[in-house]
C-alpha atoms as a PDB file:
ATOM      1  CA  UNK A   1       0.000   0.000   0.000  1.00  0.00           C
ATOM      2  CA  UNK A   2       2.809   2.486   0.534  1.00  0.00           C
ATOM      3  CA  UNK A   3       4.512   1.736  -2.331  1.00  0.00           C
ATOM      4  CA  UNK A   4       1.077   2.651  -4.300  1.00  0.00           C
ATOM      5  CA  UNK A   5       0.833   5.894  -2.455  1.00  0.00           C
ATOM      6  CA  UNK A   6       4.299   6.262  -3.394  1.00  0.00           C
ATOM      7  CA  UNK A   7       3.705   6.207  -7.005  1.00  0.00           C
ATOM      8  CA  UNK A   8       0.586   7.679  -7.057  1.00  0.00           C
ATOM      9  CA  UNK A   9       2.239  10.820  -5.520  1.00  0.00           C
ATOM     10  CA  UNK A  10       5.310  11.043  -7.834  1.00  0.00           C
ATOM     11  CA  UNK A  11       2.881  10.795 -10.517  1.00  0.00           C
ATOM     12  CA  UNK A  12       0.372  13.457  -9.951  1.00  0.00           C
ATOM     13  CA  UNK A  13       3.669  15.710  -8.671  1.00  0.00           C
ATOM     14  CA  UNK A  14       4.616  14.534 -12.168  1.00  0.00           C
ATOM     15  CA  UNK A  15       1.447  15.309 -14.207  1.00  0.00           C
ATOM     16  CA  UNK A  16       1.440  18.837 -11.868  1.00  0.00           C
ATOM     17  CA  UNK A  17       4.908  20.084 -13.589  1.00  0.00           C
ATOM     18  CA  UNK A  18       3.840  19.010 -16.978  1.00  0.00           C
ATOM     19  CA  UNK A  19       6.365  16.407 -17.139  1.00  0.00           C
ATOM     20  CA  UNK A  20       3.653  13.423 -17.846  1.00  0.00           C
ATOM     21  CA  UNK A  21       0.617  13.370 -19.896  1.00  0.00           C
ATOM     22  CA  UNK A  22      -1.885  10.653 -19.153  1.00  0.00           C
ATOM     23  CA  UNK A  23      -4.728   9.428 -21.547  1.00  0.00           C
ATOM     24  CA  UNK A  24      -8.168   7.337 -20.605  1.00  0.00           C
ATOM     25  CA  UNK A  25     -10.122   5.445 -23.032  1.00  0.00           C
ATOM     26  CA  UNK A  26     -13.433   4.868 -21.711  1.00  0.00           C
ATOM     27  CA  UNK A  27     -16.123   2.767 -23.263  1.00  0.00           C
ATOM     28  CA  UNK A  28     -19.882   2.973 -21.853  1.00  0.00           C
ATOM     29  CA  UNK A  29     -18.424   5.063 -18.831  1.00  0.00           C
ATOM     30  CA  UNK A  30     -15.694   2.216 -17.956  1.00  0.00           C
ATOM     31  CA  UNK A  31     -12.385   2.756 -18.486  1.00  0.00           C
ATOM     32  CA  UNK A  32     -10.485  -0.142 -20.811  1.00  0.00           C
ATOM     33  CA  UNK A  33      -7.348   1.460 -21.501  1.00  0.00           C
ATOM     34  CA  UNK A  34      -4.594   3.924 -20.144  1.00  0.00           C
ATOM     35  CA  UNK A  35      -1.731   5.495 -21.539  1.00  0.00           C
ATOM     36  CA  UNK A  36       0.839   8.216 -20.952  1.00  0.00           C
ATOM     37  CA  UNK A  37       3.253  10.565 -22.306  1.00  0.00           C
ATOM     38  CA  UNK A  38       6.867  11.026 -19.963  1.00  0.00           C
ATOM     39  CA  UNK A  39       9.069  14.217 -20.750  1.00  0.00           C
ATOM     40  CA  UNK A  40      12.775  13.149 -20.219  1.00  0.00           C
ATOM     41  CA  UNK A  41      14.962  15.688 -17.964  1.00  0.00           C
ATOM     42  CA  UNK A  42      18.236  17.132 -18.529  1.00  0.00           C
ATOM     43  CA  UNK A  43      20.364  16.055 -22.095  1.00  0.00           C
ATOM     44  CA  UNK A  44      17.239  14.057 -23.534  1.00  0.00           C
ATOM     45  CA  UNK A  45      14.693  16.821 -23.410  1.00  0.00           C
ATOM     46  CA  UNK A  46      13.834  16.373 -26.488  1.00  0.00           C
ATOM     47  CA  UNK A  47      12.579  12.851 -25.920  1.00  0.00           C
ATOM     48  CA  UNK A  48       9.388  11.130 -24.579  1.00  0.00           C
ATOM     49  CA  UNK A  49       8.716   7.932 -23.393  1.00  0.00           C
ATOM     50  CA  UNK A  50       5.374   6.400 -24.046  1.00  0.00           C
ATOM     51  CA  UNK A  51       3.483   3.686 -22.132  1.00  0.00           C
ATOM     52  CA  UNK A  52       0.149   2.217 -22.909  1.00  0.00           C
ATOM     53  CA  UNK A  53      -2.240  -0.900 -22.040  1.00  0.00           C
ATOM     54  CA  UNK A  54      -5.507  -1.891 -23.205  1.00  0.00           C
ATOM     55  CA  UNK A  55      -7.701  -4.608 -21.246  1.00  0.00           C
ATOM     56  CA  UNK A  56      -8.472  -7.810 -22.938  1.00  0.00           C
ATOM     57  CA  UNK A  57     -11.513  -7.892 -25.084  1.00  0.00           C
ATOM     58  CA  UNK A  58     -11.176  -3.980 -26.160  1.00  0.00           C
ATOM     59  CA  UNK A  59      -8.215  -5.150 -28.540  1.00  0.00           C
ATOM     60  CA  UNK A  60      -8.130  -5.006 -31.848  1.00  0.00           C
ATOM     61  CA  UNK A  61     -10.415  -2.218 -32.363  1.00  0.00           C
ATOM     62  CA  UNK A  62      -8.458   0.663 -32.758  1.00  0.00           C
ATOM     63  CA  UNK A  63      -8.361   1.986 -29.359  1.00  0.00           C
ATOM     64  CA  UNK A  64      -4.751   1.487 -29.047  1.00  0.00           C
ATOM     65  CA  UNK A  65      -4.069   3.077 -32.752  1.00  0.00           C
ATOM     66  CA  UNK A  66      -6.123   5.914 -31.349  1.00  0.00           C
ATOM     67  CA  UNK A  67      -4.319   6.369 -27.723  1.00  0.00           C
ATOM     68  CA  UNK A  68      -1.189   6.513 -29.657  1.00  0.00           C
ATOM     69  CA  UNK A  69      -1.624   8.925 -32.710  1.00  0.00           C
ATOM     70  CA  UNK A  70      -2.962  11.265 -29.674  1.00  0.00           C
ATOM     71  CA  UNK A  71       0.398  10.699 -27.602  1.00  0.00           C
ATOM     72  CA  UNK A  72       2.228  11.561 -30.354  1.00  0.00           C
ATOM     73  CA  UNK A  73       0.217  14.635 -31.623  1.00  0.00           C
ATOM     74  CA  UNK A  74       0.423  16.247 -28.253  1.00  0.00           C
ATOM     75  CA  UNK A  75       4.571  14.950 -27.795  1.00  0.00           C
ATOM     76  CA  UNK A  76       4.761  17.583 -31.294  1.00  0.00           C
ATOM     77  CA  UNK A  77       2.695  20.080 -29.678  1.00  0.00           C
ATOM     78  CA  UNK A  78       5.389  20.148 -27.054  1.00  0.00           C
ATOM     79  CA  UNK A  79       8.269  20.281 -29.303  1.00  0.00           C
ATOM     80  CA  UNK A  80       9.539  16.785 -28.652  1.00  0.00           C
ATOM     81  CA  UNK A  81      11.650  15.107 -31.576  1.00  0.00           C
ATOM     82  CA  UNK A  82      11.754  11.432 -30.274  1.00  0.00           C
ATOM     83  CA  UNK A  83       9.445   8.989 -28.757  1.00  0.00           C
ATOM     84  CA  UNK A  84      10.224   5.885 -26.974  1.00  0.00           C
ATOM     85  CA  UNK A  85       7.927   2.734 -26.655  1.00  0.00           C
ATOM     86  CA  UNK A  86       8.780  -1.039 -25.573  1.00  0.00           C
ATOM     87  CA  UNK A  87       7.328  -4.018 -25.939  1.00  0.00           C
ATOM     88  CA  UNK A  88       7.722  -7.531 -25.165  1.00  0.00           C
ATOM     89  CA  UNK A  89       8.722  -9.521 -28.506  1.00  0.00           C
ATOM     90  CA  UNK A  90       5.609 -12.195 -27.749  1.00  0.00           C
ATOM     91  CA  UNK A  91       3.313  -9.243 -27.948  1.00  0.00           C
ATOM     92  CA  UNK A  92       2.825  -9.333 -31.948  1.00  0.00           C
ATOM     93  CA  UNK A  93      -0.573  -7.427 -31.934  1.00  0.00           C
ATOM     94  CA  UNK A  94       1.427  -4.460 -29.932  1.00  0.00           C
ATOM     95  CA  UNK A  95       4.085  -4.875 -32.098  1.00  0.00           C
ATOM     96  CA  UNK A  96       2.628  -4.220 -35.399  1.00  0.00           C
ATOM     97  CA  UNK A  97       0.406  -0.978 -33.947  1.00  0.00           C
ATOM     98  CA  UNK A  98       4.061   0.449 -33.171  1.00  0.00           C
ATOM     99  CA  UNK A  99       5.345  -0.036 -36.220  1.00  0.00           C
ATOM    100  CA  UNK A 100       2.075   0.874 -38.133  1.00  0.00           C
ATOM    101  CA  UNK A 101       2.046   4.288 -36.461  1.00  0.00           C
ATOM    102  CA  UNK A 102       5.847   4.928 -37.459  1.00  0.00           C
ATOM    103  CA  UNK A 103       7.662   3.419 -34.672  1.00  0.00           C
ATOM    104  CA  UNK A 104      11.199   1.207 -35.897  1.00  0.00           C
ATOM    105  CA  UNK A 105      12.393  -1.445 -33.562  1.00  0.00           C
ATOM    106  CA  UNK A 106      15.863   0.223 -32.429  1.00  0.00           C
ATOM    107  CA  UNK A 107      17.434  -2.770 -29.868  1.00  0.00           C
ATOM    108  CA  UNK A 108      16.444  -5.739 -28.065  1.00  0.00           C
ATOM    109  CA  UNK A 109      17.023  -6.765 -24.437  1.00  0.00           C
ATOM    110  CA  UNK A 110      17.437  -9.913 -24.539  1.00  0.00           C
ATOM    111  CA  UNK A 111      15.310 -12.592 -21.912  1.00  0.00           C
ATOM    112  CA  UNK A 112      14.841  -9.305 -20.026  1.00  0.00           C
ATOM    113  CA  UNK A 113      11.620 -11.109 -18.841  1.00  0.00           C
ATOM    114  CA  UNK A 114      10.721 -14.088 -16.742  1.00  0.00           C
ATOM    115  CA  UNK A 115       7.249 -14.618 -17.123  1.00  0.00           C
ATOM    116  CA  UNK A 116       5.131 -18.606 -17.343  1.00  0.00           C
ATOM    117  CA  UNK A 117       8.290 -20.714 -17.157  1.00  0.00           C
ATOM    118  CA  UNK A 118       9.979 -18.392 -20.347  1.00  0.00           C
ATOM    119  CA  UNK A 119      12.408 -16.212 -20.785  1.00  0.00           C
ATOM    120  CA  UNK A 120      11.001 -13.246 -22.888  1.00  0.00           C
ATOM    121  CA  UNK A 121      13.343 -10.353 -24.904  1.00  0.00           C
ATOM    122  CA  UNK A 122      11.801  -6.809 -24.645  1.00  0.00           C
ATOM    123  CA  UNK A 123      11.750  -4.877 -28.153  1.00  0.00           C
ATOM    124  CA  UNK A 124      12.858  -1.060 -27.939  1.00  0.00           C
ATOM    125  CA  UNK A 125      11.050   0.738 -30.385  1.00  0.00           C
ATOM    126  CA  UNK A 126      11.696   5.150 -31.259  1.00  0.00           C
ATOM    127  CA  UNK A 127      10.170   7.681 -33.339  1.00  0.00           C
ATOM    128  CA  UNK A 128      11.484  10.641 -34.937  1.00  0.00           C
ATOM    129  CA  UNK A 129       8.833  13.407 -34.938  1.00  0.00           C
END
């Protein structure tokens, strides 16, 4: 429970100075998907990081396509000039929205996930606005 509060308070302290953007997608008044928008400090100012999840059976629908082509209008509004997305390399549907909104895989960690019993390589993914 700390560790929530925690993160809950660096994050509105974060949204308060501008430094993160964060997007609902709300179907019949319930929420099925969140995203965000994270301004990098110091020599990577011009870069943002973006996050994003979308609950199981509001996939493949466009509501991730959506979240993201938002994200990256308002990273332009704010001047940024690279975006930053990862993904893990089972995740083909995520995958293929990344790319199809102009993302290029950039690196791989590899088996940087543990997850069933399997060893699973995250894909780094960037943007140039």
């Amino acid at each position: 429970m700390e560790e929530e509060a925690s993160w809950l308070a660096e994050q509105l302290a974060a949204l308060e100075k501008d430094e993160r953007l964060w997007l609902v997608a709300e179907v019949d008044g319930k929420v099925v998907g969140n995203s965000s928008l994270s301004l990098r400090k110091g020599y990577s100012t011009h870069v943002g990081g973006i996050g994003i999840g979308i609950m199981k059976g509001y996939r493949d629908v466009g509501i991730g396509t959506e979240m993201l082509k938002t994200l990256i209008g308002k990273a332009r509004e704010k001047g940024l000039k690279i975006l930053l997305i990862d993904v893990f390399a089972t995740n083909k549907r995520a995958h293929h929205v990344y790319q199809k909104v102009g993302f290029k895989e950039t690196g791989r960690r590899p088996k940087l996930i543990y997850k069933n019993g399997k060893y699973i390589d995250e894909i780094l993914m960037a943007m140039e606005l």
